[in-house]
Protein backbone atom coordinates (compact mmCIF):
# COMPACT_ATOMS: atom_id res chain seq x y z
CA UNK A 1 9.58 12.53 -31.68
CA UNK A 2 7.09 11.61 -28.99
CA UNK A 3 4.72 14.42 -27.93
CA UNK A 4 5.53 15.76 -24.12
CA UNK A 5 2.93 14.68 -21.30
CA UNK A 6 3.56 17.93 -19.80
CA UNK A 7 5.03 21.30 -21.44
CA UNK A 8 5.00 23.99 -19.66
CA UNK A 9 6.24 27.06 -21.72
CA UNK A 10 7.39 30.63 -20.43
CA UNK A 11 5.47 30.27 -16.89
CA UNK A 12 6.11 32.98 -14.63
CA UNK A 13 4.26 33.91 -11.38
CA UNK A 14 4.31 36.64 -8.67
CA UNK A 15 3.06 37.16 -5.46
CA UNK A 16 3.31 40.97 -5.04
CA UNK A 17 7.01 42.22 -4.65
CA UNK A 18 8.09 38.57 -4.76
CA UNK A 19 8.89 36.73 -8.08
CA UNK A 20 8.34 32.85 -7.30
CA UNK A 21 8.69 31.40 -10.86
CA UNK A 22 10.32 33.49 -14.13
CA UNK A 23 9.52 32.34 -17.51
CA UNK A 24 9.92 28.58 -16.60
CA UNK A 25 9.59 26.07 -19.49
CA UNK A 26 9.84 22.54 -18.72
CA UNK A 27 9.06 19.48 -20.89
CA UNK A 28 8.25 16.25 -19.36
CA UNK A 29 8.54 12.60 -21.54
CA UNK A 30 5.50 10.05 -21.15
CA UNK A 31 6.06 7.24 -19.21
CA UNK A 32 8.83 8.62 -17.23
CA UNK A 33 9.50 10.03 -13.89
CA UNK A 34 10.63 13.18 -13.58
CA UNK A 35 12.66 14.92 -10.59
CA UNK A 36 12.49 18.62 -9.80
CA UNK A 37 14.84 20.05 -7.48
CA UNK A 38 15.73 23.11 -5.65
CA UNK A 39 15.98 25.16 -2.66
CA UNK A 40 13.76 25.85 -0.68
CA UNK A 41 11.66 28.93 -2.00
CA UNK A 42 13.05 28.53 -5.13
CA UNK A 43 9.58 27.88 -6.80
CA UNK A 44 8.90 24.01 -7.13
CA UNK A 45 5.83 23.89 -5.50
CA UNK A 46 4.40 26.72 -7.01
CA UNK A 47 5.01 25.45 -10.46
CA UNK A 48 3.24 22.61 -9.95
CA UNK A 49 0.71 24.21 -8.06
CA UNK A 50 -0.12 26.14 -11.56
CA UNK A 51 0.31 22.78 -13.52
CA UNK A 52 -2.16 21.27 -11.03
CA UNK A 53 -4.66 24.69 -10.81
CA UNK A 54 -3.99 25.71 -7.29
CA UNK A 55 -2.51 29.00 -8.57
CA UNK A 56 -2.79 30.81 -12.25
CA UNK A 57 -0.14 31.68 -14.00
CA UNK A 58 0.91 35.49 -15.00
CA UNK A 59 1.51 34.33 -18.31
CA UNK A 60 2.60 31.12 -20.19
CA UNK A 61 0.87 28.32 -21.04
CA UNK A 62 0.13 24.62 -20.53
CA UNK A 63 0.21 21.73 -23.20
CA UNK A 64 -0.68 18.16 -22.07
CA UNK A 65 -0.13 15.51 -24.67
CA UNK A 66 0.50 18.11 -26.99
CA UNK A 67 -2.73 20.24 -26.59
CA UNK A 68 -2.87 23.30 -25.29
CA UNK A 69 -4.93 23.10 -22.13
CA UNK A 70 -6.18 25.58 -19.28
CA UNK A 71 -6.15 24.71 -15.82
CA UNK A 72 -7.96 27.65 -14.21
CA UNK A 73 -8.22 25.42 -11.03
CA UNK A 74 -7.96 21.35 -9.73
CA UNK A 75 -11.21 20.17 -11.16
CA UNK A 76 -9.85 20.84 -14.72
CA UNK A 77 -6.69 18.95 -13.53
CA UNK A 78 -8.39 15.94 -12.47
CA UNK A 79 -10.16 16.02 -15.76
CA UNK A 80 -7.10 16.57 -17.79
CA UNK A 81 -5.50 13.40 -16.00
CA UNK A 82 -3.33 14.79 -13.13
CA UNK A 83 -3.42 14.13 -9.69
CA UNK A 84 -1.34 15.72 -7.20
CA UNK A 85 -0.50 14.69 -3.73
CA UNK A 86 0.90 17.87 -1.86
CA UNK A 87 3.75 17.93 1.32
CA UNK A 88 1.37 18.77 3.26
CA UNK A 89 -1.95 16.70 2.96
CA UNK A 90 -5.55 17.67 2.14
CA UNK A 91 -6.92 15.38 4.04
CA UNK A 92 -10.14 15.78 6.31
CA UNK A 93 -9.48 14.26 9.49
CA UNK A 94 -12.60 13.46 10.43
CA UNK A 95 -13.49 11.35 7.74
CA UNK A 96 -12.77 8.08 7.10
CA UNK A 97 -10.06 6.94 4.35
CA UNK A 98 -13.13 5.99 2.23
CA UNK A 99 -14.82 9.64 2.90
CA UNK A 100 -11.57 10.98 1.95
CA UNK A 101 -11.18 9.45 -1.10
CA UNK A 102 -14.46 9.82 -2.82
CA UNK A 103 -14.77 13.56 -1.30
CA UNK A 104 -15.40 15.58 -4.55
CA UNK A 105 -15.70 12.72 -6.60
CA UNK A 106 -18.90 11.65 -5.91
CA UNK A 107 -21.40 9.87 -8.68
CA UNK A 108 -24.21 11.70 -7.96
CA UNK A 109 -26.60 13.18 -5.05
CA UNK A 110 -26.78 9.87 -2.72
CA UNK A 111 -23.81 9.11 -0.99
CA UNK A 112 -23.93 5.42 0.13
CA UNK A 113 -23.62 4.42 -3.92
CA UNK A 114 -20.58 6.31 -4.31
CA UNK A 115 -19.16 4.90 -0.97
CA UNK A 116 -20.22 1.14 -1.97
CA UNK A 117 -17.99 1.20 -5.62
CA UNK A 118 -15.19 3.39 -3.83
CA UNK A 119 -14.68 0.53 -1.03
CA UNK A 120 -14.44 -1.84 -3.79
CA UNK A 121 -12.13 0.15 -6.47
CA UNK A 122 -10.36 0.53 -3.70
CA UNK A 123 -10.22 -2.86 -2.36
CA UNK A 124 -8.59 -3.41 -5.68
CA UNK A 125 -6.28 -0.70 -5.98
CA UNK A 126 -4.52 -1.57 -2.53
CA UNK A 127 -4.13 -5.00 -4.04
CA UNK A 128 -2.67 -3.99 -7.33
CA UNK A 129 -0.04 -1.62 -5.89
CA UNK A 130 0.05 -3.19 -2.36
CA UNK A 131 -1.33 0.51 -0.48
CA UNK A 132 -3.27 -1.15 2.16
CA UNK A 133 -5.37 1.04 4.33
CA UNK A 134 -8.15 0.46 6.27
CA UNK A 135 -10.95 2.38 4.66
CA UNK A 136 -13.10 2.53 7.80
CA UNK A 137 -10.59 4.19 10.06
CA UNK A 138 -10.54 8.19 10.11
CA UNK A 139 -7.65 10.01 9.18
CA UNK A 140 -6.61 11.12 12.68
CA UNK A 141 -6.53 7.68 13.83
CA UNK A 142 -3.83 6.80 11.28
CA UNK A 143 -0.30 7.51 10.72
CA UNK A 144 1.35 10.26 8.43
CA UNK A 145 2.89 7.28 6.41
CA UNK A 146 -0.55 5.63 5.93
CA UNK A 147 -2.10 9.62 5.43
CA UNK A 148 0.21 9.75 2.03
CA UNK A 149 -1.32 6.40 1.16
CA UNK A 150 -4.65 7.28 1.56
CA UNK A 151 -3.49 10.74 -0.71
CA UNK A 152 -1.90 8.55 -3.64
CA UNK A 153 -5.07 6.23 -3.74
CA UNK A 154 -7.31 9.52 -4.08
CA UNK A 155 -5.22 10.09 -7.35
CA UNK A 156 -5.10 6.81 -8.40
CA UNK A 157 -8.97 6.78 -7.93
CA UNK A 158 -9.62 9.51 -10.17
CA UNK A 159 -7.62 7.75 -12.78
CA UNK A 160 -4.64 10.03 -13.25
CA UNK A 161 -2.61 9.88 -15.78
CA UNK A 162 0.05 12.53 -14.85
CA UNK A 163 0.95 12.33 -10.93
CA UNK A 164 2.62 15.02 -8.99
CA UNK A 165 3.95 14.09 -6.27
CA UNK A 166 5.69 17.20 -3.29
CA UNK A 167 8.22 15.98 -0.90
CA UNK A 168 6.41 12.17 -1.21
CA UNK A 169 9.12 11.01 1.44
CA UNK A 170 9.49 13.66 4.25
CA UNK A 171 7.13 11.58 6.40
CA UNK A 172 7.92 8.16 5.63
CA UNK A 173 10.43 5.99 6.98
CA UNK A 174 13.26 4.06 4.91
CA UNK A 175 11.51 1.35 4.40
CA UNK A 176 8.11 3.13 3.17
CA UNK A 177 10.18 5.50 1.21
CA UNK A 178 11.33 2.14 -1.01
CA UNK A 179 8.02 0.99 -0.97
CA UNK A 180 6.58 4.37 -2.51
CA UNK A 181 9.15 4.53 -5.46
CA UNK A 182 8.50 0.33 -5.85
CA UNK A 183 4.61 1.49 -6.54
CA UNK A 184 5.87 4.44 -8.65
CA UNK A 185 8.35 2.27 -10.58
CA UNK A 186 4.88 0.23 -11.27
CA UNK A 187 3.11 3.24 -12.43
CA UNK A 188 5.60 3.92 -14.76
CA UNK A 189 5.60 0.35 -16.17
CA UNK A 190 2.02 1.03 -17.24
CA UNK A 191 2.44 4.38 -18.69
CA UNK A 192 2.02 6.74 -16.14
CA UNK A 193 4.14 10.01 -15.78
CA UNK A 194 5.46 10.74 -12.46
CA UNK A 195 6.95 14.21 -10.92
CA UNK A 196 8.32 14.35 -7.89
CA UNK A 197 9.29 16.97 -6.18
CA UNK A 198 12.07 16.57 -3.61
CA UNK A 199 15.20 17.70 -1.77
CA UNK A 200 16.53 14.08 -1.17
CA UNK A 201 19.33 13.29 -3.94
CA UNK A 202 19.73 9.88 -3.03
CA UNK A 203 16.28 9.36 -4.07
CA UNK A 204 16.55 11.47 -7.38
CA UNK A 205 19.60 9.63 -8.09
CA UNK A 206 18.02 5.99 -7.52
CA UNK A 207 14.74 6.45 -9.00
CA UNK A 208 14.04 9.08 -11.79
CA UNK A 209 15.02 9.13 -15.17
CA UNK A 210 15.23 12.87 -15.88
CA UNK A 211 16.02 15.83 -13.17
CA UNK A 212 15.29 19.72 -13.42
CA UNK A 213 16.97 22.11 -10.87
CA UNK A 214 15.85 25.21 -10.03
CA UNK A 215 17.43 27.86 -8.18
CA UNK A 216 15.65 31.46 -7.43
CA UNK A 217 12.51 31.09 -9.36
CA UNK A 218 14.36 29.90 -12.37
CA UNK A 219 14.82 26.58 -14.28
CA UNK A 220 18.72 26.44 -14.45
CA UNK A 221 19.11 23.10 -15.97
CA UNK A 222 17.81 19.54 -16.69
CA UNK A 223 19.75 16.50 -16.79
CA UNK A 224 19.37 13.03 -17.91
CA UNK A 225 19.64 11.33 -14.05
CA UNK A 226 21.85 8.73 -15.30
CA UNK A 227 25.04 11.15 -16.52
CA UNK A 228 24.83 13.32 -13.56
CA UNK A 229 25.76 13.48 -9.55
CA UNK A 230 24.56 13.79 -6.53
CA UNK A 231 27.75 16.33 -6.22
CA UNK A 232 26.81 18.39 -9.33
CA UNK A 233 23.30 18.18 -8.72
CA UNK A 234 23.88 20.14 -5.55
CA UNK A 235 26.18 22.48 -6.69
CA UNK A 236 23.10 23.60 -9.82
CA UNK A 237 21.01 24.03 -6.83
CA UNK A 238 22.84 25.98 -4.57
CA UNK A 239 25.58 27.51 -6.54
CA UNK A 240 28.08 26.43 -4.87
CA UNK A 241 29.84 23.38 -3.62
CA UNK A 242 27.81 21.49 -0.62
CA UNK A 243 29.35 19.50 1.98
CA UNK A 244 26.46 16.18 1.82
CA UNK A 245 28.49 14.68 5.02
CA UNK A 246 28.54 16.43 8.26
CA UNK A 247 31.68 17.54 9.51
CA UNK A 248 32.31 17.02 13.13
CA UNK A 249 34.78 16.05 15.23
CA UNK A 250 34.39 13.55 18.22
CA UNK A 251 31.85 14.07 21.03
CA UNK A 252 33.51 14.88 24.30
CA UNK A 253 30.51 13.69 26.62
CA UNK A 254 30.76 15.79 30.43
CA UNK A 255 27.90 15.59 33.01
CA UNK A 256 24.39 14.39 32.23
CA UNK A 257 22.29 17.01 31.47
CA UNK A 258 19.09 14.74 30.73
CA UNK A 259 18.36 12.14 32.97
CA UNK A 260 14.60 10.10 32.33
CA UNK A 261 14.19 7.18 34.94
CA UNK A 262 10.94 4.87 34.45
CA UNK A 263 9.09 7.20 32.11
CA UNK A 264 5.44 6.28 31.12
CA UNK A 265 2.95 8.25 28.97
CA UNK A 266 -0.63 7.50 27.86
CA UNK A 267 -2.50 9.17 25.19
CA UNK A 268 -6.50 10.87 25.52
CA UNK A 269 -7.68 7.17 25.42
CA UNK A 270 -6.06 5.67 27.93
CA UNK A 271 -3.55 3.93 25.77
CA UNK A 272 0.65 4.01 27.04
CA UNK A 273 2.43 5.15 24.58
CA UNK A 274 5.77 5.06 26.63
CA UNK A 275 6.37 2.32 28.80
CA UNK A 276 9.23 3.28 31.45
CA UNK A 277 11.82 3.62 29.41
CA UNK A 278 15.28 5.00 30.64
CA UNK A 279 17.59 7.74 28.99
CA UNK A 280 20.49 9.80 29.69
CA UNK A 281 21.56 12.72 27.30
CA UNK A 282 25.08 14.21 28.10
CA UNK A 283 26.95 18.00 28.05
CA UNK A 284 28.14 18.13 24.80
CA UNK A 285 26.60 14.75 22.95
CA UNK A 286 23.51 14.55 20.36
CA UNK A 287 21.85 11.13 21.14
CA UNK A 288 19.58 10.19 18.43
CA UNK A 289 15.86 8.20 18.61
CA UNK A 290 15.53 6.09 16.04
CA UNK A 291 12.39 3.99 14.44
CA UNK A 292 9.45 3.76 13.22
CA UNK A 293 6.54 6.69 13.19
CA UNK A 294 4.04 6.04 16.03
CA UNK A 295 6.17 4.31 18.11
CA UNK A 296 6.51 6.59 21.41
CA UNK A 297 9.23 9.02 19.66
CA UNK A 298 6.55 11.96 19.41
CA UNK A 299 5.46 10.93 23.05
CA UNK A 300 8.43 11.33 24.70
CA UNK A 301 9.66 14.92 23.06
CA UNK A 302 5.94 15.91 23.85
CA UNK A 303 6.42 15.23 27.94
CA UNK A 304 9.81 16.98 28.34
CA UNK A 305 8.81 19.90 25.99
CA UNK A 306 6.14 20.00 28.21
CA UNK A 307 2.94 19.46 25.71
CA UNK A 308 1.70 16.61 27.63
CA UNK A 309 1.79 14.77 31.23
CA UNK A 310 3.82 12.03 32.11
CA UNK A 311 4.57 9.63 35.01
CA UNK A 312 8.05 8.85 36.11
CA UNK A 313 11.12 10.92 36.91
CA UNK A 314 12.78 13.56 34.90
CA UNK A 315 15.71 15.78 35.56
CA UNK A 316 17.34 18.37 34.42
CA UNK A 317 20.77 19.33 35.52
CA UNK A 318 20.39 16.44 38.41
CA UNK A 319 17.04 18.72 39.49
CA UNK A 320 13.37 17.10 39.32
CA UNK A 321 11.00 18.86 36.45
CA UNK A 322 7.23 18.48 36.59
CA UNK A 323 5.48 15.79 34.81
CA UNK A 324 1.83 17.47 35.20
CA UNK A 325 0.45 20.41 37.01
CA UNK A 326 1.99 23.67 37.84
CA UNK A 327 5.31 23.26 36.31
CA UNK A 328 5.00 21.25 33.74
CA UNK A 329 3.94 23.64 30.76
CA UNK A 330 6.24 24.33 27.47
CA UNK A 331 6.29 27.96 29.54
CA UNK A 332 7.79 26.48 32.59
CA UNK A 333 10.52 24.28 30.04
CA UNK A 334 11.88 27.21 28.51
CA UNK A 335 12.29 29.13 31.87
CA UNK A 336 14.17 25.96 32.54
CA UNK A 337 16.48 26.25 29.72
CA UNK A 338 14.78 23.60 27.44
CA UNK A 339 14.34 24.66 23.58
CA UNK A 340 12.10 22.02 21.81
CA UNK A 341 11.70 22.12 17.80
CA UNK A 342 8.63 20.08 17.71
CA UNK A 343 8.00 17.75 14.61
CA UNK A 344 4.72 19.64 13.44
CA UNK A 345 6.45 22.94 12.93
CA UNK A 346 2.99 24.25 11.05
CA UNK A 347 0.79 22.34 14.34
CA UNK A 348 2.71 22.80 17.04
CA UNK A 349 5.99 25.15 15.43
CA UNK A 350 4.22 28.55 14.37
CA UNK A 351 0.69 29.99 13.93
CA UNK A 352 0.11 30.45 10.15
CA UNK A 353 -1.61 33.36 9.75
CA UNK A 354 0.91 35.34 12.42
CA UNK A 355 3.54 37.25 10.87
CA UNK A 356 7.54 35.65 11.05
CA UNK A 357 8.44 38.11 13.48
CA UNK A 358 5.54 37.31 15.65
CA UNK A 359 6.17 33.39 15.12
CA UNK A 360 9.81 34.33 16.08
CA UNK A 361 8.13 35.60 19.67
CA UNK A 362 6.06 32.49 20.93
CA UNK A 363 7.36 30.83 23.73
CA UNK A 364 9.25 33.49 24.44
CA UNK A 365 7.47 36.82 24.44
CA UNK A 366 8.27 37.14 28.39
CA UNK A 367 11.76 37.89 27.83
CA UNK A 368 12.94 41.37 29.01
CA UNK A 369 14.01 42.00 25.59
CA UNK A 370 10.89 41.61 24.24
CA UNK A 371 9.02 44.22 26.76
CA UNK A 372 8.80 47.31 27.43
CA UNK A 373 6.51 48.59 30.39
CA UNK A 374 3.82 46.45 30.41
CA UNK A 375 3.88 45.99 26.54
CA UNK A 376 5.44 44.25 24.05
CA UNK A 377 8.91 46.17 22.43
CA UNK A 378 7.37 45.27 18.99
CA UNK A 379 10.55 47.16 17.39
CA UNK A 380 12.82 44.98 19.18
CA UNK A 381 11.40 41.78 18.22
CA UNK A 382 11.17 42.81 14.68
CA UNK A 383 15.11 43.57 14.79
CA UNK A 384 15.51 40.15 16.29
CA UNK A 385 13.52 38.79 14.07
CA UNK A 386 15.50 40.68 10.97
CA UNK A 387 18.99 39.30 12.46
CA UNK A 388 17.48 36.02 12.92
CA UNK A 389 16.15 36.09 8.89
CA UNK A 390 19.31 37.03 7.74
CA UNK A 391 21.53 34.52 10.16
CA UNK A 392 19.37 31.52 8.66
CA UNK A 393 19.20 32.76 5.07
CA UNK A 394 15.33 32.59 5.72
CA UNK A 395 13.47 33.42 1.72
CA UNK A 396 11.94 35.88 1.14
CA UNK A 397 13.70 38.22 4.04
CA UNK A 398 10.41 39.65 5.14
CA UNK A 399 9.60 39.37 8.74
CA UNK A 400 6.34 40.74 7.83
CA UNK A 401 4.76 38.02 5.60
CA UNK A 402 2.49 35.40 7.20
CA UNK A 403 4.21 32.22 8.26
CA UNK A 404 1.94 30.71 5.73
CA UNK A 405 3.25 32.61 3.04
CA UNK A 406 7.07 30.72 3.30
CA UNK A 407 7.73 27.40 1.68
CA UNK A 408 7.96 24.51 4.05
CA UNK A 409 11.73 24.29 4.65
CA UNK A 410 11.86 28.20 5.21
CA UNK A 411 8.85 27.70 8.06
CA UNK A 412 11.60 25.03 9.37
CA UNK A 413 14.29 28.00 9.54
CA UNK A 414 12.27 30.09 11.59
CA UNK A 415 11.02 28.04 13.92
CA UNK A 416 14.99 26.27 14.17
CA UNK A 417 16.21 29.96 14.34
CA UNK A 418 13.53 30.58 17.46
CA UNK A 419 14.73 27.77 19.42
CA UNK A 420 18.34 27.07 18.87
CA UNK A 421 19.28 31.18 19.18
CA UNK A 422 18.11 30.68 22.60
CA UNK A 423 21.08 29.04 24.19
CA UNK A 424 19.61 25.86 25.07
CA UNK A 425 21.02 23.83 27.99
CA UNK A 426 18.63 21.16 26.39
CA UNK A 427 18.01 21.06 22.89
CA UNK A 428 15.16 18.76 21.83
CA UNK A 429 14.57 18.22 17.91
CA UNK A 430 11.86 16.39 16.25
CA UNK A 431 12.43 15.88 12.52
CA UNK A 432 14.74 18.70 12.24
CA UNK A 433 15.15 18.84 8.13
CA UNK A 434 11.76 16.95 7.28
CA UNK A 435 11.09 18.64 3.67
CA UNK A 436 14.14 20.74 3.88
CA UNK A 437 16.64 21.36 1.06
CA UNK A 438 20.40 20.13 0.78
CA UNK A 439 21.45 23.76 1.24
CA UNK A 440 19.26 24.08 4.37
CA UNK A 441 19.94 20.63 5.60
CA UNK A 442 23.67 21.34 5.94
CA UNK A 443 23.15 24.44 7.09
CA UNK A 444 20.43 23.24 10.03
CA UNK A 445 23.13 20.22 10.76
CA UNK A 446 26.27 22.81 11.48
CA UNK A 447 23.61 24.54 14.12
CA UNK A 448 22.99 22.00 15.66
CA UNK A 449 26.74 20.57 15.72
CA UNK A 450 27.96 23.74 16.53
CA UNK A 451 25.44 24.00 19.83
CA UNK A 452 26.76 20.47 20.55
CA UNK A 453 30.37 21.88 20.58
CA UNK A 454 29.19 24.37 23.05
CA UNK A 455 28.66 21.67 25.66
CA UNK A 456 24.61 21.62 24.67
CA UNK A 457 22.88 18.13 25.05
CA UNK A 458 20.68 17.71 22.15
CA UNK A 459 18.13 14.96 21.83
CA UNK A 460 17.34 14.38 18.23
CA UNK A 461 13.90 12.55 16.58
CA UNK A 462 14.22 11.56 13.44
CA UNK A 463 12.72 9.07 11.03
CA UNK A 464 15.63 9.49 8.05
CA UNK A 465 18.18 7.08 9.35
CA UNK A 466 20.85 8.91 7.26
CA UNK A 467 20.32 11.31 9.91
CA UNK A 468 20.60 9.74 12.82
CA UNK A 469 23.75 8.18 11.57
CA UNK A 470 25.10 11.96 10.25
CA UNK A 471 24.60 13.49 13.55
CA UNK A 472 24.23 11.24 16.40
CA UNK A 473 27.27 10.51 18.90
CA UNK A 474 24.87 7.87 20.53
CA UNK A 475 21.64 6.37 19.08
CA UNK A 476 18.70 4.77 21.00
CA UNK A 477 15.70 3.13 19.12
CA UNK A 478 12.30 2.79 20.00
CA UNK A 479 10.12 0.67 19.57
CA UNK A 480 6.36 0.12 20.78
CA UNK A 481 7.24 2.56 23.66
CA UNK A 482 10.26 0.49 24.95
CA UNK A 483 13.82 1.72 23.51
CA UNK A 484 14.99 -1.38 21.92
CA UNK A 485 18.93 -1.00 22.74
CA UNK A 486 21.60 2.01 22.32
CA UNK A 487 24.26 1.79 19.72
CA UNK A 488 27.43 4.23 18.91
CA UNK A 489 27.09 4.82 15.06
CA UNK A 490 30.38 3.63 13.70
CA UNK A 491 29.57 -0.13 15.37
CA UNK A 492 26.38 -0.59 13.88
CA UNK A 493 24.18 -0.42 10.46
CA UNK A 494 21.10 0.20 8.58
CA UNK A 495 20.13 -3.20 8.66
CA UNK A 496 20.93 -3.88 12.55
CA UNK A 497 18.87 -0.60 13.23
CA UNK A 498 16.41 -2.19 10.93
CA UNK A 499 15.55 -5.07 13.05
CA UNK A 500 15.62 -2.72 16.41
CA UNK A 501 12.99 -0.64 14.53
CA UNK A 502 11.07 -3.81 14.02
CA UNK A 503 11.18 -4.82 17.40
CA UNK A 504 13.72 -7.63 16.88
CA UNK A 505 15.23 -8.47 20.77
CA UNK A 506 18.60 -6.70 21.60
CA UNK A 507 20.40 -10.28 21.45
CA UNK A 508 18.79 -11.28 18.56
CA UNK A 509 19.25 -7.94 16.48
């Protein structure tokens, strides 16, 4: 038989009261690639967060290639031959790519050596598995898709053997998501062994050749990709039978709620990022912005959420808001009725070191509810914050651990929880389910159906086009800061939203 890549026999962790992983054994094939999937909090990350050093295990132990190895932290997992390229990135965004990728790999105590062969390793790299970057820009000049890029190359750079890859697609669009799994479909052709870590099925389905599922800490089964289901694969993680469509009935538009005339925004340097573009949202509709990353999307939730000034005219409820000045702060859009999930939920969605029932506060903390004298009613938000934990199926159910200390799709549920319990006249959501499980993802969809039902208008920002097609009554795309055309889903496609997205004229498209 051939020896494993990985084995990882009887590993079990805890983080005081709570029990992330429970005698987990998992064996991994050379050559192959290798889903894991699960819930949200169920314990995927941290497992590989052992297998990659990040964490050490309470007991158990780790073979690669048949040897028994300890990983007591990442510099013995680089040596051993894995790389790991986490959901989110360890990046450091003022460096350049080429900084950032020979950043604790250097050759010795002068730097320009190590910078002169990394610009040309890399040079070659990008050619081989067609990841160009430009390796003079720094990272917060560049996209999220081109970030991951930059994150696989540092691997591939420190020649691993064994890549780990967490939620590789929750910032990419359709088209980078294919061209990821074409370069790991490479990787495997030369012997490399893949794990990826994700919530998408469709993905797991398409592109891996063995799943595990994990529910609650615990392995609960692996599968051979090719006799299983996206159905059944859902059910193992959840436990129960999962609705993957959403289930709604027909939008009955009323008034317009949302109404953006001429719209222009320009970022720090000067540069318009929205270029006086039009949009009505309705009483009871979701419209849905569609395209690419970095194409004004992020702009325009930013002005009416009111975390950045714009020019042009915006109403709400036929009356004027401020674009800039008094007025015009997130504070003033939530007296106003406006709830915003904003795409960065660990940026611009919580404070990480802030406890959940403190996160569940911000934005908010003025509400008579909340006070009592001229103090905060700390009990009362903590009760909210309880009802709110239990309403969302938030894990673990501690309002008293740090934001931090949740998994990414649970730091979603709070900060969805905060904003849609509100009552929204004016829903705005950026990436709403971005490295969210199936369970969550349905769960997250009903919310924001149900507040549509309610006569809410809901503008939705989202780069997973399954998405947009699952939830919008009405889609607009955008690109370079002009909104391409508006389609209703049922009389369009993928690859007529494609071309949009590409900036393909309206007639033409």
């Amino acid at each position: 038989m051939t020896v494993p890549a990985i084995e990882l026999k009887g590993i079990s962790k805890a983080f005081g009261p709570v029990q992330a992983n429970k005698d987990i054994s998992i064996s991994v094939a050379p050559g192959t690639i290798h889903g894991i999937i699960g819930e949200n909090g169920a314990g995927k990350s941290t497992l590989m967060s052992i297998l990659y050093g990040f964490y050490k295990a309470d007991k158990g132990e780790i073979c690669i290639n048949g040897t028994k190895t300890d990983i007591p932290d990442s510099q013995a997992a680089i040596a051993a031959g894995i790389g790991m390229v986490f959901q989110h990135f360890k990046l450091v965004e003022n460096f350049t790519v080429l900084e950032n990728i020979v950043l604790g790999a250097e050759d010795g105590g002068l730097l320009a050596p190590s910078l002169s062969k990394a610009r040309k390793e890399l040079k070659e790299l990008e050619e081989e598995y067609e990841l160009f970057v430009d390796p003079d820009k720094r990272i917060d000049e560049i996209g999220v898709g081109m970030q991951q890029r930059v994150e696989i190359l540092k691997a591939l750079y420190r020649q691993a053997e064994i890549l780990i890859l967490d939620e590789p697609t929750g910032v990419l669009t359709p088209a980078e998501a294919d061209q990821l799994f074409r370069i790991l479909d490479r990787l495997r052709a030369e012997g490399k062994t893949i794990i990826v870590i994700t919530h998408k099925l469709r993905e797991i389905i398409e592109n891996t050749d063995t799943v595990s599922v994990m529910r609650r800490g615990q392995m609960t089964a692996t599968v051979k990709t090719a006799e299983t289901s996206p159905e059944e694969l859902a059910e193992l993680m959840v436990g129960r039978k999962v609705l993957l469509q959403v289930d709604k009935v027909s939008a009955k538009p009323g008034k317009p709620i949302l109404e953006v005339e001429n719209l222009r925004v320009f970022d720090q340097a000067g540069v318009e990022r929205v270029k006086g573009i039009d949009l009505t949202v309705r009483a009871g509709e979701i419209v849905g912005i569609a395209g690419v990353a970095g194409n004004g999307q992020s702009e325009l939730l930013e002005v009416l959420g009111g975390m950045r000034p714009g020019q042009g005219s915006i109403k709400l409820n036929g009356e004027p808001l401020a674009l800039s000045g008094h007025g015009s702060d997130g504070q003033a859009r939530r007296a106003q009725h406006i709830a915003h999930v904003p795409e960065d939920r660990q940026r611009e969605g919580l404070i990480m070191d802030f406890h959940a029932w403190e996160n569940v506060a911000f934005g908010y903390h003025r509400d008579p509810a909340y006070q009592r004298g001229l103090f905060m009613d700390n009990a009362a938000l903590r009760a909210d914050t309880e009802r709110k934990i239990e309403k969302f199926d938030v894990r673990p159910p501690n309002g008293w651990l740090t934001a931090k200390s949740f998994s990414g799709g649970n730091q979603q549920k709070i900060v969805v929880a905060r904003e849609i319990e509100r009552n929204p006249d004016l829903l705005l959501v950026g990436q709403p389910t971005r490295g969210v499980d199936i369970g969550a993802i349905e769960f997250i969809h009903k919310q924001i159906v149900a507040l549509r039902d309610q006569g809410k208008a809901i503008l939705l920002v989202s780069v997973e086009l399954e998405e947009i097609f699952s939830l919008s009554d009405r889609i607009a795309v955008m690109f370079d800061g002009h909104i391409m055309g508006e389609r209703l889903p049922h009389e369009t496609d993928e690859k007529e939203l494609g071309l949009l997205m590409a900036g393909v004229a309206e007639e033409a498209a």
